[in-house]
PDB file of N, CA and C in Angstrom:
ATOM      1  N   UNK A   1      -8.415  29.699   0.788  1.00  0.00           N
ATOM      2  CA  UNK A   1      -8.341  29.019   2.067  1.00  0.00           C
ATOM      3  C   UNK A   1      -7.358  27.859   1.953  1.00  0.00           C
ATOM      4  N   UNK A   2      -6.263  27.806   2.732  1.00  0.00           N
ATOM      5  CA  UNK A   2      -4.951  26.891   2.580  1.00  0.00           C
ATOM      6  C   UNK A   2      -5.874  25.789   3.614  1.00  0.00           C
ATOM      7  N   UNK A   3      -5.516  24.378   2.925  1.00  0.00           N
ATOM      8  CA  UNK A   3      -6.017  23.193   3.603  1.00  0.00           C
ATOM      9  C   UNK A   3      -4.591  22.363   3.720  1.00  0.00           C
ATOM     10  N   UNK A   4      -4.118  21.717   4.905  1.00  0.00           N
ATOM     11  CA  UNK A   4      -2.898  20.729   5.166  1.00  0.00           C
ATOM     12  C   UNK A   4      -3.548  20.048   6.212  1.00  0.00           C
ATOM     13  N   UNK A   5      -3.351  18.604   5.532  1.00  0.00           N
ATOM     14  CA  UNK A   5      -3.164  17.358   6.292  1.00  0.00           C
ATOM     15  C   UNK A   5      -1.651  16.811   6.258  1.00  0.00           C
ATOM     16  N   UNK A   6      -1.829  15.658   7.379  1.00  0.00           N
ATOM     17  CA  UNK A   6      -0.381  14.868   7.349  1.00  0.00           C
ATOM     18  C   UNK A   6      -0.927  13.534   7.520  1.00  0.00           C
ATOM     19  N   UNK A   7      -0.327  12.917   6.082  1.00  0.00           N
ATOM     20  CA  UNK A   7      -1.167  11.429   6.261  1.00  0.00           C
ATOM     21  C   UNK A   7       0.597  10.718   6.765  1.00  0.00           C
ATOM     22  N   UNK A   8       0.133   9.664   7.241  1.00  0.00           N
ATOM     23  CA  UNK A   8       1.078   8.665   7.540  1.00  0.00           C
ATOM     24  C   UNK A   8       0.752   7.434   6.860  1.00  0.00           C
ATOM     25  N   UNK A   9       1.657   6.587   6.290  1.00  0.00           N
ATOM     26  CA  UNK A   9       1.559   5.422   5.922  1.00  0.00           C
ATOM     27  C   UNK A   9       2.836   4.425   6.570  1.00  0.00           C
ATOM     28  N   UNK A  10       2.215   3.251   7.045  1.00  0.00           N
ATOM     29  CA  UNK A  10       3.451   2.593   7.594  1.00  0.00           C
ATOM     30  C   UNK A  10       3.388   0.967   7.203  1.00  0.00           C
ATOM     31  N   UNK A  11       4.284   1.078   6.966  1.00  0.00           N
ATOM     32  CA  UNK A  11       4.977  -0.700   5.866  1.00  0.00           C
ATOM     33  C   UNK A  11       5.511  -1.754   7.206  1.00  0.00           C
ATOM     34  N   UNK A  12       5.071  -2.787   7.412  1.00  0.00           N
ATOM     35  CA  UNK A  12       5.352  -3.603   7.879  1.00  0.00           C
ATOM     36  C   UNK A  12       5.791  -5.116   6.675  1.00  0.00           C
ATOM     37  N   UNK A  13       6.863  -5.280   7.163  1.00  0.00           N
ATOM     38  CA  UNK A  13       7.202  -6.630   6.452  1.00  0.00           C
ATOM     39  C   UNK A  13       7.360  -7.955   7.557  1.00  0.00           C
ATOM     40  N   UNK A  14       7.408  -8.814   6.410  1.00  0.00           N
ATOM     41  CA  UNK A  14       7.310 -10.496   7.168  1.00  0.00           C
ATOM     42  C   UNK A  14       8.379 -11.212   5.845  1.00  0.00           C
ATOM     43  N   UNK A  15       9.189 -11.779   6.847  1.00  0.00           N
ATOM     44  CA  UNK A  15       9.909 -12.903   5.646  1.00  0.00           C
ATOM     45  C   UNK A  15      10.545 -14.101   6.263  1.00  0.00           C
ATOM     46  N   UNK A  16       9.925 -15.023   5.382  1.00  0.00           N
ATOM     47  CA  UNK A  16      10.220 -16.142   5.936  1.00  0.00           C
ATOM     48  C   UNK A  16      10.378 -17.708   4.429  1.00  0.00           C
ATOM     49  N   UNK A  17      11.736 -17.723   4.774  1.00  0.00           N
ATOM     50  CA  UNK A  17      12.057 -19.015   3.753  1.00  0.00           C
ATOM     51  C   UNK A  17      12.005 -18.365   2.608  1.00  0.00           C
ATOM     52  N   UNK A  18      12.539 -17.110   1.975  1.00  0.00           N
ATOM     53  CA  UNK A  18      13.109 -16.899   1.007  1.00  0.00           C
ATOM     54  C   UNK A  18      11.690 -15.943   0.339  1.00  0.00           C
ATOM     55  N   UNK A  19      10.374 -15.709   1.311  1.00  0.00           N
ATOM     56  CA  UNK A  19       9.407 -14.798   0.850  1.00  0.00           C
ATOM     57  C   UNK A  19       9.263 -13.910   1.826  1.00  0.00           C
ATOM     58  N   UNK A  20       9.326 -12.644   1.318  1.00  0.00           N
ATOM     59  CA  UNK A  20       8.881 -11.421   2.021  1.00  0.00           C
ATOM     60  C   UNK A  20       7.400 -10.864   1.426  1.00  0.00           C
ATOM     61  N   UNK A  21       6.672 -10.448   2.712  1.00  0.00           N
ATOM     62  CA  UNK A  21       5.538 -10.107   2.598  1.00  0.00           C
ATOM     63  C   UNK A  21       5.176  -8.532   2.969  1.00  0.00           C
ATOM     64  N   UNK A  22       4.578  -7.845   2.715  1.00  0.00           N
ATOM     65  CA  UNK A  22       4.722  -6.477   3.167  1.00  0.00           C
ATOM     66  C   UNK A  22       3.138  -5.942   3.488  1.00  0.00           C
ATOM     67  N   UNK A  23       2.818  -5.284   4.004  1.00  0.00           N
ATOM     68  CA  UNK A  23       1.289  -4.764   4.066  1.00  0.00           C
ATOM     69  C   UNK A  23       1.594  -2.972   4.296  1.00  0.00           C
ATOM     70  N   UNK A  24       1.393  -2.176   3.770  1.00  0.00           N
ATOM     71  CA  UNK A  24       1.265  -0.378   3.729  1.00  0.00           C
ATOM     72  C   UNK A  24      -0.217  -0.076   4.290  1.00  0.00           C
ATOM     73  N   UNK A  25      -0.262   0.409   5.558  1.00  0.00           N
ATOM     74  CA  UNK A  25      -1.278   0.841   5.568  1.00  0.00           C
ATOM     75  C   UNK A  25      -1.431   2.540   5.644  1.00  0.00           C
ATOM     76  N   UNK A  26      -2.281   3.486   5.466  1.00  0.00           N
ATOM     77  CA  UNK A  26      -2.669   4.547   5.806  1.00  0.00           C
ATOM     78  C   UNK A  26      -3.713   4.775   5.947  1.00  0.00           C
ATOM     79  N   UNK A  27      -3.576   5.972   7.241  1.00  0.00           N
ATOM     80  CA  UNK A  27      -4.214   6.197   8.088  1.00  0.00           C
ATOM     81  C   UNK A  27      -5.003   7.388   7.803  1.00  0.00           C
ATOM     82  N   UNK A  28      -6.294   7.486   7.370  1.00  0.00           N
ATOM     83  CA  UNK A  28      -6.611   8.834   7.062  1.00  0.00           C
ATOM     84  C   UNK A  28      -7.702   9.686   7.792  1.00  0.00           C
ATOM     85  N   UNK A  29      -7.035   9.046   9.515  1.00  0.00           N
ATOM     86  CA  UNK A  29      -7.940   9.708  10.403  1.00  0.00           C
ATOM     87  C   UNK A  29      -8.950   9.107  10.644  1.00  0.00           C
ATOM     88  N   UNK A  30      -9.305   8.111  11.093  1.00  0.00           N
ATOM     89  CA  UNK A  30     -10.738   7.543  11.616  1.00  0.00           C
ATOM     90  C   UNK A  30     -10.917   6.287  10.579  1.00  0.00           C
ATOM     91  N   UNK A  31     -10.662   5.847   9.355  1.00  0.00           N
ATOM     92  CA  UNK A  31     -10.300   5.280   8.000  1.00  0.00           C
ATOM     93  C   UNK A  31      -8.878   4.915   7.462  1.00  0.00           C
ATOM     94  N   UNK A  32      -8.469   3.500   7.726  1.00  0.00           N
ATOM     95  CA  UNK A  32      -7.461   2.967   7.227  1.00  0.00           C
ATOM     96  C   UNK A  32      -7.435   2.179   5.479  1.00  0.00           C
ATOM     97  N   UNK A  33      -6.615   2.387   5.189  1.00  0.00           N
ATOM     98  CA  UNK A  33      -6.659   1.609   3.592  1.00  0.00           C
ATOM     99  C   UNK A  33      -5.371   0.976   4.006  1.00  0.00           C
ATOM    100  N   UNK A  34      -5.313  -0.177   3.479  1.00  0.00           N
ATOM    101  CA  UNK A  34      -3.789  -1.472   3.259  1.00  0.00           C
ATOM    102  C   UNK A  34      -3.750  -1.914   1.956  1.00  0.00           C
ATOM    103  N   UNK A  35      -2.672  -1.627   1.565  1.00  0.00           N
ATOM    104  CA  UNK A  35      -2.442  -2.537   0.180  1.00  0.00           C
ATOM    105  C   UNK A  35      -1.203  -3.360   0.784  1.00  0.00           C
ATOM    106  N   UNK A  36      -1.095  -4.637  -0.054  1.00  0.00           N
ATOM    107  CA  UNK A  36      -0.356  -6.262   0.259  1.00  0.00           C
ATOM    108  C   UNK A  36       0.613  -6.351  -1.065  1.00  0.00           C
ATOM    109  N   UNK A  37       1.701  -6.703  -0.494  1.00  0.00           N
ATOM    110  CA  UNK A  37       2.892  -7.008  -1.621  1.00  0.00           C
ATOM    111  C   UNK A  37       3.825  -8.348  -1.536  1.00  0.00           C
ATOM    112  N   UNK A  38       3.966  -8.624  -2.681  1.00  0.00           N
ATOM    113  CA  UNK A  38       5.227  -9.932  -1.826  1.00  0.00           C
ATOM    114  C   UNK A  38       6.388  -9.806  -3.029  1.00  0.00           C
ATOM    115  N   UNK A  39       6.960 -10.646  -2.479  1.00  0.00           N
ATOM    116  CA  UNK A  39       8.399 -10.789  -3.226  1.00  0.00           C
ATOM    117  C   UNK A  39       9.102 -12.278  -3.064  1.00  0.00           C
ATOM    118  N   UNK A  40       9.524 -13.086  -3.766  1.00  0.00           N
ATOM    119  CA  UNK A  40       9.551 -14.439  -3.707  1.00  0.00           C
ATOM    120  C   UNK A  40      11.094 -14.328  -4.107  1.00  0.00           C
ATOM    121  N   UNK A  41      12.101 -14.692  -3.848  1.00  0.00           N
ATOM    122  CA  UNK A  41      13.829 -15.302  -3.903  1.00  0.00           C
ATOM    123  C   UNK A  41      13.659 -16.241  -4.697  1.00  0.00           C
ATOM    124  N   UNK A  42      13.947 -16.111  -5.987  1.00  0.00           N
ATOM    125  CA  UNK A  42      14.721 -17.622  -6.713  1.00  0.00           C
ATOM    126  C   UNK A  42      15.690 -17.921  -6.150  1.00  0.00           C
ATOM    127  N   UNK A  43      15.065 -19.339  -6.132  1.00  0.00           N
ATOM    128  CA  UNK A  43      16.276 -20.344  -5.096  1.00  0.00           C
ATOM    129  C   UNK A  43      17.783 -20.359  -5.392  1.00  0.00           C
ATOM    130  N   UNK A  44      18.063 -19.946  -6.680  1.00  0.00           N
ATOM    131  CA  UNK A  44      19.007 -19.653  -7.197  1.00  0.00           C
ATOM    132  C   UNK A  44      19.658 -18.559  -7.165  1.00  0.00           C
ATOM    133  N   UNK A  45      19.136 -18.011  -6.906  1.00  0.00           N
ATOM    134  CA  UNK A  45      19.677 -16.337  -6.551  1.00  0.00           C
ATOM    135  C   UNK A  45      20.533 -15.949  -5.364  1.00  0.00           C
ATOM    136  N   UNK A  46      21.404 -15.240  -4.797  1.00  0.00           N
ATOM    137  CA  UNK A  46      21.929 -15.133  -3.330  1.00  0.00           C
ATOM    138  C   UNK A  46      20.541 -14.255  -2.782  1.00  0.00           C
ATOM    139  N   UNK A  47      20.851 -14.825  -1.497  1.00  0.00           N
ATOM    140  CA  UNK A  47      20.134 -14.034   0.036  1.00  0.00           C
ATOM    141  C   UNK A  47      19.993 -12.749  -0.057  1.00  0.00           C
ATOM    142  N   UNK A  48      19.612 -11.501  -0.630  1.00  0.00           N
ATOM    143  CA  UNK A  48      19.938 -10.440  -0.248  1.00  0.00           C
ATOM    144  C   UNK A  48      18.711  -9.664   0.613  1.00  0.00           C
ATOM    145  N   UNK A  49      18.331  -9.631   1.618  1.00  0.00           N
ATOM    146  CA  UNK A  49      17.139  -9.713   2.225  1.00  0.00           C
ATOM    147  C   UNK A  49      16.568  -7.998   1.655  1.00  0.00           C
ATOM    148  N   UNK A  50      17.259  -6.984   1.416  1.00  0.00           N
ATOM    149  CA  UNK A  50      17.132  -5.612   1.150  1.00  0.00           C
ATOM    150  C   UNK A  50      16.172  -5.527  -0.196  1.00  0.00           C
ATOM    151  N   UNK A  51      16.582  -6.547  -1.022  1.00  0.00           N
ATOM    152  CA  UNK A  51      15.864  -6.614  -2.453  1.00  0.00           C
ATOM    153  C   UNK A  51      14.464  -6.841  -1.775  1.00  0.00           C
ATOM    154  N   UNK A  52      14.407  -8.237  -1.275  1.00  0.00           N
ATOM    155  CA  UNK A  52      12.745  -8.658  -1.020  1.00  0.00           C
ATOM    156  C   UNK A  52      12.490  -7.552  -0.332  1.00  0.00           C
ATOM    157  N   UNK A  53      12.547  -6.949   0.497  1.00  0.00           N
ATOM    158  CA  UNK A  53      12.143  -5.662   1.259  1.00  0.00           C
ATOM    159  C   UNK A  53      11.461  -4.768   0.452  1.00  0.00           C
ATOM    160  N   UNK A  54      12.899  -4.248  -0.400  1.00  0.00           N
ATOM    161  CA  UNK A  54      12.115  -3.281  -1.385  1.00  0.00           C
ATOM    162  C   UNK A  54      11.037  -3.355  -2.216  1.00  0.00           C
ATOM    163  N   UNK A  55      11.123  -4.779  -2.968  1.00  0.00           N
ATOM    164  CA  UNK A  55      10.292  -5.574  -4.188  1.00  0.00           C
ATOM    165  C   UNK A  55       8.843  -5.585  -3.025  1.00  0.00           C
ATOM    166  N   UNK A  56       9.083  -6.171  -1.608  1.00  0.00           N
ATOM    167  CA  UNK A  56       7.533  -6.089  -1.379  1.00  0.00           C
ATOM    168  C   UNK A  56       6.986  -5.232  -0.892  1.00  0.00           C
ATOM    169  N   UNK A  57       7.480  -3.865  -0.246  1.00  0.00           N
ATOM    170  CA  UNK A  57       7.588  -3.304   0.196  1.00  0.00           C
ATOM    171  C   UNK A  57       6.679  -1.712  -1.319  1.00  0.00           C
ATOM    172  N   UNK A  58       7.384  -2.076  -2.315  1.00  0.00           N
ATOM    173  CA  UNK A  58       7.080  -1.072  -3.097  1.00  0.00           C
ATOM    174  C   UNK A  58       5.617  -1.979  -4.039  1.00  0.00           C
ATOM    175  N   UNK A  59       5.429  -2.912  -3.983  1.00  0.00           N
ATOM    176  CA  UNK A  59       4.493  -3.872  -4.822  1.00  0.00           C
ATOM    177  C   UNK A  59       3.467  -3.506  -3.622  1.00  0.00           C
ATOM    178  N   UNK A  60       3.202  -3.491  -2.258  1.00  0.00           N
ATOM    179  CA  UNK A  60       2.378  -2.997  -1.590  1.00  0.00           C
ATOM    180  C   UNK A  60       1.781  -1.862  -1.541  1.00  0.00           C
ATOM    181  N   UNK A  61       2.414  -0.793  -1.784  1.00  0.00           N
ATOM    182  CA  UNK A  61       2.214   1.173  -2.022  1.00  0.00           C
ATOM    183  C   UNK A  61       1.328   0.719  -3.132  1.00  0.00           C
ATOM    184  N   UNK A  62       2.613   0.292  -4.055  1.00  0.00           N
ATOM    185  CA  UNK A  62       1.665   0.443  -4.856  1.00  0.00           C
ATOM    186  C   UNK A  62       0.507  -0.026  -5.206  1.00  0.00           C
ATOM    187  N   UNK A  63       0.095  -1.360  -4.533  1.00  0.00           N
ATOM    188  CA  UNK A  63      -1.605  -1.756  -4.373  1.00  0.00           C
ATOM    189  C   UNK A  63      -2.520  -0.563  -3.171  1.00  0.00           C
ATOM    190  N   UNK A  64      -1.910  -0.153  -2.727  1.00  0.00           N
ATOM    191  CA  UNK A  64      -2.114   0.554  -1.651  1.00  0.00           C
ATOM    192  C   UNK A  64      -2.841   2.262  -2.250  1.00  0.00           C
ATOM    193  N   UNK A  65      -2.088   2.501  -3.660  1.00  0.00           N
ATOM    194  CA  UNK A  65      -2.257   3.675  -4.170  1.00  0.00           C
ATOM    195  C   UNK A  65      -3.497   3.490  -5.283  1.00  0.00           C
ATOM    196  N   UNK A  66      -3.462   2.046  -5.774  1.00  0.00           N
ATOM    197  CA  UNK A  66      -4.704   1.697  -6.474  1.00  0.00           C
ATOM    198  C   UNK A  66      -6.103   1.737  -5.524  1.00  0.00           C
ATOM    199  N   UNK A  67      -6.019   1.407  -4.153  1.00  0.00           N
ATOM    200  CA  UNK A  67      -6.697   1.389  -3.761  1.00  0.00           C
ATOM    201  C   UNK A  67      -7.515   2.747  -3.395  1.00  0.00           C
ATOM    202  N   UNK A  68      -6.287   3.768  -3.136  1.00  0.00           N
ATOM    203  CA  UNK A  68      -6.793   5.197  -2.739  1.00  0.00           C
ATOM    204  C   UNK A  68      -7.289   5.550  -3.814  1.00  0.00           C
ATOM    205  N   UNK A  69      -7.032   5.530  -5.298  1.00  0.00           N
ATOM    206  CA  UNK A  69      -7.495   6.163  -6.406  1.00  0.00           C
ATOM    207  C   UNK A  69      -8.741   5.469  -6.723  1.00  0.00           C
ATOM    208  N   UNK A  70      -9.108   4.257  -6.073  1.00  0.00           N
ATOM    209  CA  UNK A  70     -10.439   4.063  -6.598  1.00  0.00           C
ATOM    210  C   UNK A  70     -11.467   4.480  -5.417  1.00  0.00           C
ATOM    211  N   UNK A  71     -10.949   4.618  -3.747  1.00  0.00           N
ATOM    212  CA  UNK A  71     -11.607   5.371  -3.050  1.00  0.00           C
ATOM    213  C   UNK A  71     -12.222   6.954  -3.545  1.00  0.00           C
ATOM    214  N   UNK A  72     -11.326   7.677  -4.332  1.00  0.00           N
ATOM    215  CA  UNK A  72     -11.371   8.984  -4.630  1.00  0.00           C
ATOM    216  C   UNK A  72     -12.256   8.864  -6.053  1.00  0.00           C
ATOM    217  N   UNK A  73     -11.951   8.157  -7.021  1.00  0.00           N
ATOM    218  CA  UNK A  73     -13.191   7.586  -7.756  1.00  0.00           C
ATOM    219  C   UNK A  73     -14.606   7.946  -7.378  1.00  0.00           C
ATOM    220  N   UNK A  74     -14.997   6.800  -6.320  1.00  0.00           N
ATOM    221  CA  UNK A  74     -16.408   6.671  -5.993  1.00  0.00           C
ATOM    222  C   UNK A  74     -16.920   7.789  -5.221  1.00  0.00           C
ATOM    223  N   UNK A  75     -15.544   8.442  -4.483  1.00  0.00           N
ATOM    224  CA  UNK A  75     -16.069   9.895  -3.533  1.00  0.00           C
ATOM    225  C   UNK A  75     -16.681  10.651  -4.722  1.00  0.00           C
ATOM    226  N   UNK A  76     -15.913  11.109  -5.950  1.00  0.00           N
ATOM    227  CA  UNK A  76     -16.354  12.143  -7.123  1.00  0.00           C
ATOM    228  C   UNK A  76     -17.734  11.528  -7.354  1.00  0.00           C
ATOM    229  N   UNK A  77     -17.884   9.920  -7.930  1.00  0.00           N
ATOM    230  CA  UNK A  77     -18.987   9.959  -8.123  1.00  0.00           C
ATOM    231  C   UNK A  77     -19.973  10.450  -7.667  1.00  0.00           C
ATOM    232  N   UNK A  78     -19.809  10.426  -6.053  1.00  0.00           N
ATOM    233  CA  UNK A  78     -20.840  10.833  -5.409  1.00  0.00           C
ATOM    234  C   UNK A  78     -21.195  12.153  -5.242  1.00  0.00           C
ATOM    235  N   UNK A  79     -20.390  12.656  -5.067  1.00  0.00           N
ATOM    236  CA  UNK A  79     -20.354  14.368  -5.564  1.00  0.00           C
ATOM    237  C   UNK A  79     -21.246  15.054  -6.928  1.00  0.00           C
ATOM    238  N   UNK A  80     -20.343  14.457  -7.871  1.00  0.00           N
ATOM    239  CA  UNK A  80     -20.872  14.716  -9.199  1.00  0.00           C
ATOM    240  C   UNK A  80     -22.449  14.115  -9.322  1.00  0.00           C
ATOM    241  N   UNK A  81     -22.802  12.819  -8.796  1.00  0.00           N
ATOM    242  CA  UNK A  81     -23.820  12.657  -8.949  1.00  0.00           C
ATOM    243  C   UNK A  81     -24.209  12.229  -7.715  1.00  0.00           C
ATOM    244  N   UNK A  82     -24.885  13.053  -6.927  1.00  0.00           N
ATOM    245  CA  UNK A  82     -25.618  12.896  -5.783  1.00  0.00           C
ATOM    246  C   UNK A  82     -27.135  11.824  -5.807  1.00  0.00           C
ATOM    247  N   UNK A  83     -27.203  11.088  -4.829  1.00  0.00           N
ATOM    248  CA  UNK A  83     -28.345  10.329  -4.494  1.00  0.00           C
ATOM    249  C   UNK A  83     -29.295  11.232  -4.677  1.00  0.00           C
ATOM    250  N   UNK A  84     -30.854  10.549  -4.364  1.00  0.00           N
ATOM    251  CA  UNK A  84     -31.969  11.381  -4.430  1.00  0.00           C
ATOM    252  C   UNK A  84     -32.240  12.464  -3.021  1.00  0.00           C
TER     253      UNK A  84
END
């Protein structure tokens, strides 16, 4: 039996004064998960706004993917070991 979903995940960023902030959320139908990222500019560094983007942008997924793997965690537990 073939099973397909289509998850969506969508990245919003914020930057302001040399910090970009990012939040990933997905949507898994009735149940959202967000993971949070940032990215900070040494003052010394040039402007390149694309870096902070990416840097918070990918530091978010990826809290975002810790989060799904420990959702899927506690689902098995529960599976594997069912309540009374």
């Amino acid at each position: 039996m073939a099973h397909t979903q289509d998850w969506k995940v969508r990245v919003h960023l914020f930057e302001e004064e040399g910090t970009t902030k990012a939040r990933a959320v997905l949507d898994l139908g009735g149940t959202e998960i967000s993971g949070q990222g940032v990215a900070r500019r040494n003052p010394h560094d040039r402007d390149v706004p694309e870096i902070g983007d990416e840097l918070a942008a990918g530091r978010a997924m990826n809290d975002l993917a810790q989060k799904l793997l420990s959702v899927a965690r506690t689902d098995i537990e529960g599976v594997a070991h069912p309540g009374p």
